[in-house]
N, C-alpha and C. Protein backbone atom coordinates (compact mmCIF):
# COMPACT_ATOMS: atom_id res chain seq x y z
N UNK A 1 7.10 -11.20 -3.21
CA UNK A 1 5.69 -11.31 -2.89
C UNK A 1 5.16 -12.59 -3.53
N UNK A 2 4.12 -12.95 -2.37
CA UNK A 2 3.59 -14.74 -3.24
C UNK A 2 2.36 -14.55 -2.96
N UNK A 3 1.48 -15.25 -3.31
CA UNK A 3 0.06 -15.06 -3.36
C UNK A 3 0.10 -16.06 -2.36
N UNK A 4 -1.11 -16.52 -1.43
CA UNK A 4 -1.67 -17.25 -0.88
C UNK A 4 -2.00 -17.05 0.45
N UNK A 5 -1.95 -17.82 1.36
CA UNK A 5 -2.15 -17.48 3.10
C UNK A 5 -0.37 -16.66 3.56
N UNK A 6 -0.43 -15.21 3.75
CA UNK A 6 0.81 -15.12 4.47
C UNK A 6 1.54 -16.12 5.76
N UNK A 7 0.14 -16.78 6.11
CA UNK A 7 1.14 -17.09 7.41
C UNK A 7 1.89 -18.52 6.96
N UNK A 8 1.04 -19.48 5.79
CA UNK A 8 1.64 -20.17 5.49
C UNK A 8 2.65 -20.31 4.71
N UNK A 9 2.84 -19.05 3.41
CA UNK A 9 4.03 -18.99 2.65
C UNK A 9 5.48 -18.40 3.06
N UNK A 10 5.31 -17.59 4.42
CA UNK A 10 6.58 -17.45 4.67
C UNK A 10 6.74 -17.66 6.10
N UNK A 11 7.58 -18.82 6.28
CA UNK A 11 8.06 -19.27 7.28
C UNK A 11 9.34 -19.74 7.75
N UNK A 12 10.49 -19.08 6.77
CA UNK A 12 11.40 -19.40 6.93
C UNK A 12 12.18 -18.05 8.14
N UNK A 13 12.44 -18.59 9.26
CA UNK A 13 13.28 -17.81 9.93
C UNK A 13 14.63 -16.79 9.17
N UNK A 14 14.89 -15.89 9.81
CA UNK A 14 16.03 -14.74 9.28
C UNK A 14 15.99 -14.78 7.75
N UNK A 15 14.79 -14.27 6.83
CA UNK A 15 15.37 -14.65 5.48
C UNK A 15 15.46 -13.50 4.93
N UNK A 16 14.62 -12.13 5.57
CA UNK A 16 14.43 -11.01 4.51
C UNK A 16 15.17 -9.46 5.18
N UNK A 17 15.69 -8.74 4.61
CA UNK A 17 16.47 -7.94 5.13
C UNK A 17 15.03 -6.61 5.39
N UNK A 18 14.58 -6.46 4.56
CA UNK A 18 12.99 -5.26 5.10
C UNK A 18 11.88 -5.92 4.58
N UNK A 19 10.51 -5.67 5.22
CA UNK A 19 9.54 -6.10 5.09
C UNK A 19 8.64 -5.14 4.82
N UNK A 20 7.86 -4.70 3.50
CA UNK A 20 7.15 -3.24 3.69
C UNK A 20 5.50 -3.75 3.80
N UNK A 21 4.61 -3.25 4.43
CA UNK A 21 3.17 -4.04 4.78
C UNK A 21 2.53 -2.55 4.62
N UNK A 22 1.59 -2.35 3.56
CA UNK A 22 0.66 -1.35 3.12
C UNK A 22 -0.45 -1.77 3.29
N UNK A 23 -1.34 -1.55 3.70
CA UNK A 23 -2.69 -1.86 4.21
C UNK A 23 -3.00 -3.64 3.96
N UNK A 24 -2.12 -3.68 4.77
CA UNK A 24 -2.19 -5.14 4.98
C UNK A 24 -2.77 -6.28 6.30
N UNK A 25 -1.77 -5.53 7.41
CA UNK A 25 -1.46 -6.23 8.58
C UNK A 25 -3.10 -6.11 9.18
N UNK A 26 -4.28 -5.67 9.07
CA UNK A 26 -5.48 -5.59 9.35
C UNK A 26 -6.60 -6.70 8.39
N UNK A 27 -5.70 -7.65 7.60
CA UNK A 27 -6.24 -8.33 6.81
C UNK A 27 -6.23 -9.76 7.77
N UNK A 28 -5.67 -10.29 9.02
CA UNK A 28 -4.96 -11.13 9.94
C UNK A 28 -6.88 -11.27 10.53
N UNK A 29 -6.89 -12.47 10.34
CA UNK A 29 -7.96 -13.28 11.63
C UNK A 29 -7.29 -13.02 12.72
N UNK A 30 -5.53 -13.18 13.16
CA UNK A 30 -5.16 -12.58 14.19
C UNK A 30 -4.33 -12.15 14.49
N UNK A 31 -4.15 -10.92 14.29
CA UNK A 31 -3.02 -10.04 14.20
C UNK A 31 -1.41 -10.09 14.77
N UNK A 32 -2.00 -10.66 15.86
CA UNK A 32 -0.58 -11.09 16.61
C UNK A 32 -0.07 -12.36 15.72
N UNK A 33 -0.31 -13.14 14.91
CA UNK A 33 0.55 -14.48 14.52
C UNK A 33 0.85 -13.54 13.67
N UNK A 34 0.59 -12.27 12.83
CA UNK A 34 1.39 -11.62 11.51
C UNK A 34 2.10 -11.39 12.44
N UNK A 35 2.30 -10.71 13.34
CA UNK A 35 3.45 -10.06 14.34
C UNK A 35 4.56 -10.85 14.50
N UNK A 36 3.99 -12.40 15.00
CA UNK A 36 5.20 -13.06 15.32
C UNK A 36 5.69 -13.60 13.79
N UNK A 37 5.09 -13.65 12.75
CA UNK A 37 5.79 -14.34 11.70
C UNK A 37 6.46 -13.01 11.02
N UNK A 38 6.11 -11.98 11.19
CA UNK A 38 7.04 -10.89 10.74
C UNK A 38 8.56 -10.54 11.55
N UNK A 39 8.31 -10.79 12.38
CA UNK A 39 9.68 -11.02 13.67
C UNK A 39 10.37 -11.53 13.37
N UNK A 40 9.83 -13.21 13.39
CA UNK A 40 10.66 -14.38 12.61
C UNK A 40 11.05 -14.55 11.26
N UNK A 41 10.81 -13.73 10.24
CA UNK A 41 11.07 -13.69 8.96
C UNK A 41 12.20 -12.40 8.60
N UNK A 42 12.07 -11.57 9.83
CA UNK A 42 13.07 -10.71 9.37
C UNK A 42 14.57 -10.73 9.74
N UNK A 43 15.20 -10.71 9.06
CA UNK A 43 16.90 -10.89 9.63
C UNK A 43 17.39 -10.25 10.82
N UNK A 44 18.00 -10.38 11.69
CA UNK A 44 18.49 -9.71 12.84
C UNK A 44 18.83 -8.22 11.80
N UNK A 45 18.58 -7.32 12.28
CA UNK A 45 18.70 -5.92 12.08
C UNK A 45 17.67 -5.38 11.24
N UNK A 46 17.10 -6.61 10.67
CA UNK A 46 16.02 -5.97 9.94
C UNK A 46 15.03 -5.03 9.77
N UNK A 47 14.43 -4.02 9.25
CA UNK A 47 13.41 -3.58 9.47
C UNK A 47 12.01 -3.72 8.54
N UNK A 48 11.00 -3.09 8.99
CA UNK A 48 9.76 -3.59 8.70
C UNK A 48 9.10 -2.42 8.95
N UNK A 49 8.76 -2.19 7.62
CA UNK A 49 7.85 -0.35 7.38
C UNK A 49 6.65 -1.13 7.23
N UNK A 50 5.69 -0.10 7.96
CA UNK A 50 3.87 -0.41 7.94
C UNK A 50 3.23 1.11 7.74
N UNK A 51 2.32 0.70 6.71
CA UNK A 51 1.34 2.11 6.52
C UNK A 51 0.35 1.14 6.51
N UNK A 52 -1.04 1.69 7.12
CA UNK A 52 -2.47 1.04 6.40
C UNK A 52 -3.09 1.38 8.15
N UNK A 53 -4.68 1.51 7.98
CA UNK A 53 -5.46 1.68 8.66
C UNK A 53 -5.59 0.09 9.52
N UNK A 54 -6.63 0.32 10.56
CA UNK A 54 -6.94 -1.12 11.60
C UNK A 54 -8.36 -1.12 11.34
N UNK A 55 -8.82 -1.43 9.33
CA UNK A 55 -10.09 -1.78 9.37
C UNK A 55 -10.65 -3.36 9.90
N UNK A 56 -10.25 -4.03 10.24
CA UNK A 56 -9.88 -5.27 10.56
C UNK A 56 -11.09 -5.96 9.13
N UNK A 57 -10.53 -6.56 8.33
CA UNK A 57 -11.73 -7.12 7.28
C UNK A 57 -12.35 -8.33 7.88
N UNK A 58 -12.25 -9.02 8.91
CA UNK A 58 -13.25 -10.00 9.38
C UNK A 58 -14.05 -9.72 10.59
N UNK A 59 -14.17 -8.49 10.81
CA UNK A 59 -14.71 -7.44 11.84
C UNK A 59 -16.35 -8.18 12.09
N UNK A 60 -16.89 -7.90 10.51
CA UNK A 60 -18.44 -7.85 10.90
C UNK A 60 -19.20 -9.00 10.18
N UNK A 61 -17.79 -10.27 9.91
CA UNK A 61 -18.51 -11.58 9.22
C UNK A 61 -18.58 -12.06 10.35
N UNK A 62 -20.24 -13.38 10.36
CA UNK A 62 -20.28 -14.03 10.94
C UNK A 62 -19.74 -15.21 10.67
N UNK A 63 -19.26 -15.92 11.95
CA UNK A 63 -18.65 -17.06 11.53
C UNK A 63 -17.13 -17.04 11.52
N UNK A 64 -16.21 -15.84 11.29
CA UNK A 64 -15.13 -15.95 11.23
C UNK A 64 -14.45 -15.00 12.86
N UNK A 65 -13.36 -15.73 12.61
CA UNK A 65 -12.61 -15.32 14.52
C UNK A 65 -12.44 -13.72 14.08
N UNK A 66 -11.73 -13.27 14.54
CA UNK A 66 -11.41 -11.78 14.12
C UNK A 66 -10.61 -11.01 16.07
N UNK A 67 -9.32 -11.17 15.96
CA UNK A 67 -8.71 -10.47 16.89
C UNK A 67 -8.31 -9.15 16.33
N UNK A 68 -8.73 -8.35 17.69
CA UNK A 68 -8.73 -6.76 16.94
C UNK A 68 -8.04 -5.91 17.62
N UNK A 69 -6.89 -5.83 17.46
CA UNK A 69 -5.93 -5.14 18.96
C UNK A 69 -6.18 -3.30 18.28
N UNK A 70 -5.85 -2.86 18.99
CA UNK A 70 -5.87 -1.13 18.75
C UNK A 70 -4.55 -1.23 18.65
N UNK A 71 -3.29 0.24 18.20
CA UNK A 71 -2.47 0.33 18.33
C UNK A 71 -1.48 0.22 18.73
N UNK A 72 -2.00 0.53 19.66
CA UNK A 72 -1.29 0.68 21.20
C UNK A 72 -1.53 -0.38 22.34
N UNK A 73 -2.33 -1.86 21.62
CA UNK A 73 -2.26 -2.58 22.00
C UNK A 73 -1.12 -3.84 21.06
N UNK A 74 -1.25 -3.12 20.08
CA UNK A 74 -0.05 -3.68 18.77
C UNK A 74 1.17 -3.05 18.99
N UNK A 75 1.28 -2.33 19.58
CA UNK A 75 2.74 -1.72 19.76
C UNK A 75 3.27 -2.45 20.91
N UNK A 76 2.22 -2.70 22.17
CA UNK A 76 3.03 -3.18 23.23
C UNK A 76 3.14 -4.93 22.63
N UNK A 77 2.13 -5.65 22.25
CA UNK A 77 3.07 -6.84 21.35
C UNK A 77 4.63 -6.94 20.43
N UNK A 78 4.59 -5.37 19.81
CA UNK A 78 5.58 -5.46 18.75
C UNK A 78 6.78 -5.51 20.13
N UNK A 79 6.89 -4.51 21.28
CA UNK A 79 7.57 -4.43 22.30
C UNK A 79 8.14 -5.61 22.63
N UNK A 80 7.15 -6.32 23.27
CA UNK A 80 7.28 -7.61 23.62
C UNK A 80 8.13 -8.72 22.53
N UNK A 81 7.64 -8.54 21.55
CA UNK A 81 8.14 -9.83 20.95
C UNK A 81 9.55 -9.21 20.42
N UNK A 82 10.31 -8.14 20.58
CA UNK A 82 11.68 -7.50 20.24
C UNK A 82 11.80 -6.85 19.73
N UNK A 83 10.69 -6.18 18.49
CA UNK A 83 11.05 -4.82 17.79
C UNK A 83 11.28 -3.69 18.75
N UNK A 84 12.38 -3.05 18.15
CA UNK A 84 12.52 -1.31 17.99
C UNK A 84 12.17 -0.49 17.36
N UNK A 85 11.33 0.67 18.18
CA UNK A 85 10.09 1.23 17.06
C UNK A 85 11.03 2.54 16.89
N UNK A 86 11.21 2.64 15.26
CA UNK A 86 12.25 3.64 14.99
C UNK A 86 11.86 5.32 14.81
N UNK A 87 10.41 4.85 14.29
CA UNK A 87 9.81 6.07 13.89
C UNK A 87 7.92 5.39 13.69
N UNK A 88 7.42 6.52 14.26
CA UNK A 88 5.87 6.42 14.30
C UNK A 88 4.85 7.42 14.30
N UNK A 89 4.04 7.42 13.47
CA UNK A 89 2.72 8.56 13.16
C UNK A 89 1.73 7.31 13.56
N UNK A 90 0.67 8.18 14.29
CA UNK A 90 -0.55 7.23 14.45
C UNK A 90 -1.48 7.81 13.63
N UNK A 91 -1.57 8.78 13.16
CA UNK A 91 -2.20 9.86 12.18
C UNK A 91 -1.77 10.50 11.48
N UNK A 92 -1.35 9.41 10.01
CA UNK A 92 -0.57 9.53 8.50
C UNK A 92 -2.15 9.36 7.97
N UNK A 93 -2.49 10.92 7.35
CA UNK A 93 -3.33 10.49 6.64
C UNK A 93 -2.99 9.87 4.99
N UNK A 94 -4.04 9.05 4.61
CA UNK A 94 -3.39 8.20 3.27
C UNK A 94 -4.63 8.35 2.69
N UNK A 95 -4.70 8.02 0.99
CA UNK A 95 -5.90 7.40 0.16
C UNK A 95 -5.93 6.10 -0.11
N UNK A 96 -6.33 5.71 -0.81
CA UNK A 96 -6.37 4.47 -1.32
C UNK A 96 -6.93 4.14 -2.49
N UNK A 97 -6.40 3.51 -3.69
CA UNK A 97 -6.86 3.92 -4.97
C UNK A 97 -7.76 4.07 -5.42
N UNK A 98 -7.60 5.04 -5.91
CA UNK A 98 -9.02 5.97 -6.13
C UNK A 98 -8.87 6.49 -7.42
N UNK A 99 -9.68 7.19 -7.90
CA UNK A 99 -9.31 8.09 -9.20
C UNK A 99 -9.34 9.63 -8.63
N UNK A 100 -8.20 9.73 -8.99
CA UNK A 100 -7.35 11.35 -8.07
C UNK A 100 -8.65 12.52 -8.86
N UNK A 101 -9.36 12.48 -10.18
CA UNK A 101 -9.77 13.58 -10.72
C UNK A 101 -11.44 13.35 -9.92
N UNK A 102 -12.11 12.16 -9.30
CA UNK A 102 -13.26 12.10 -8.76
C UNK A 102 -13.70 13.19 -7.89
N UNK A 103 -15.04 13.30 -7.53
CA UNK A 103 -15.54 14.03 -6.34
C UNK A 103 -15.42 13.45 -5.13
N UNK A 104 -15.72 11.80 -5.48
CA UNK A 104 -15.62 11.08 -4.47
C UNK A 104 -14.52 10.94 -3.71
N UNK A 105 -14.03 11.35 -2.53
CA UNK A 105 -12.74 10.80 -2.27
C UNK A 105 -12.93 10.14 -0.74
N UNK A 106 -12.04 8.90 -0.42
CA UNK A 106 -11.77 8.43 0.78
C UNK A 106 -10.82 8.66 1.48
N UNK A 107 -10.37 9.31 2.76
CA UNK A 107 -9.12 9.36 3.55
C UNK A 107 -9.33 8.40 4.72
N UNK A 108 -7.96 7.88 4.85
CA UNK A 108 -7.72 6.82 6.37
C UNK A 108 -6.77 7.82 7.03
N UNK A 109 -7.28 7.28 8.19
CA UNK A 109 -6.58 7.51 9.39
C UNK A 109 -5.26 6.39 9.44
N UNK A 110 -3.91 6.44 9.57
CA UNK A 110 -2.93 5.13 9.19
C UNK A 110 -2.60 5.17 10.29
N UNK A 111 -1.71 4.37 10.84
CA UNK A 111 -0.44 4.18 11.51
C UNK A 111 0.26 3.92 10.37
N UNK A 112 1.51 4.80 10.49
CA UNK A 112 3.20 4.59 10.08
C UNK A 112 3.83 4.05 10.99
N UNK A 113 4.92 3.53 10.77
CA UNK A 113 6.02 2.60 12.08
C UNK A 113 7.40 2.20 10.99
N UNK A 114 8.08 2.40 11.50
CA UNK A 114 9.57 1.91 11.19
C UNK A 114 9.90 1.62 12.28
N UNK A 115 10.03 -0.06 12.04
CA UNK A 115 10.29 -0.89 13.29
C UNK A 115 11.38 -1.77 13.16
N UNK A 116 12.26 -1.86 13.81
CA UNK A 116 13.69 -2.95 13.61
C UNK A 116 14.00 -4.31 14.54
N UNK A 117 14.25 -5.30 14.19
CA UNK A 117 14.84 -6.31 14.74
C UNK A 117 15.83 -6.26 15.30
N UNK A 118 16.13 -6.44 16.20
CA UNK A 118 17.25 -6.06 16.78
C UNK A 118 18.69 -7.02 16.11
N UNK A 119 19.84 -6.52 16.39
CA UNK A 119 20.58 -7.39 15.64
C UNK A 119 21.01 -8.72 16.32
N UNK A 120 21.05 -8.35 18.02
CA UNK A 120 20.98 -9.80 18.99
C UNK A 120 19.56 -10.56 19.76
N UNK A 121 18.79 -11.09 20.15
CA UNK A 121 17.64 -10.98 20.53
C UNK A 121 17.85 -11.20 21.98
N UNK A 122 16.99 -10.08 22.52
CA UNK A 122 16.99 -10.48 23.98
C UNK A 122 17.49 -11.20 24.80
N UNK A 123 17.95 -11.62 26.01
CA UNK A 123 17.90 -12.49 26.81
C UNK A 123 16.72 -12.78 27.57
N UNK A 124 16.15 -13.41 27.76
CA UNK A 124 14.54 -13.35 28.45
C UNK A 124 15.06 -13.54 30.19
């Protein structure tokens, strides 16, 4: 893990054998370039576990782009660009840190996905 812009710190093709993304992939001005740089970063066979809600955080600033696919508009990208979706909940409920003894509590609605690279890529 590195601090800074994901899309700019990892760009090296086939480098990582799994990729785990916890309420992350909704942090993307546009969701689809995490898609394709998660593709391209993972090794042929790789896989790539996702938990976290589609709060999209640039939703309701003005001024900033904000692409906002639904699920099932993220799944048919993940399709497209070569993952194999191994396993999927669209309704994993999760918390998010919190203090477990509060009154207050928050639940998300997640998507789960265990998704794999294939080990040859397509022929187009």
């Amino acid at each position: 893990m590195a601090a800074g812009d994901f899309l700019e710190i990892y760009k090296d093709s086939d480098s990582w054998n799994c990729i785990a993304t916890v309420y992350f992939i909704d942090t993307a001005h546009n969701i689809i370039a995490y898609l394709e740089t998660i593709y391209n970063i993972l090794k042929p066979g790789g896989y790539w576990i996702n938990l976290g809600p589609l709060l999209y955080h640039f939703a309701d600033i003005s001024g900033e782009s904000s692409i906002e696919l639904s699920y099932e508009e993220i799944r048919e990208v993940m399709l497209k660009l070569g993952f194999e979706i191994l396993k999927e909940d669209t309704n994993f409920r999760s918390t998010y840190t919190q203090n477990p003894e509060s009154m207050l509590q928050y639940e998300y609605n997640c998507m789960f996905f265990v998704a794999q690279k294939p080990l040859l890529d397509r022929i187009s």
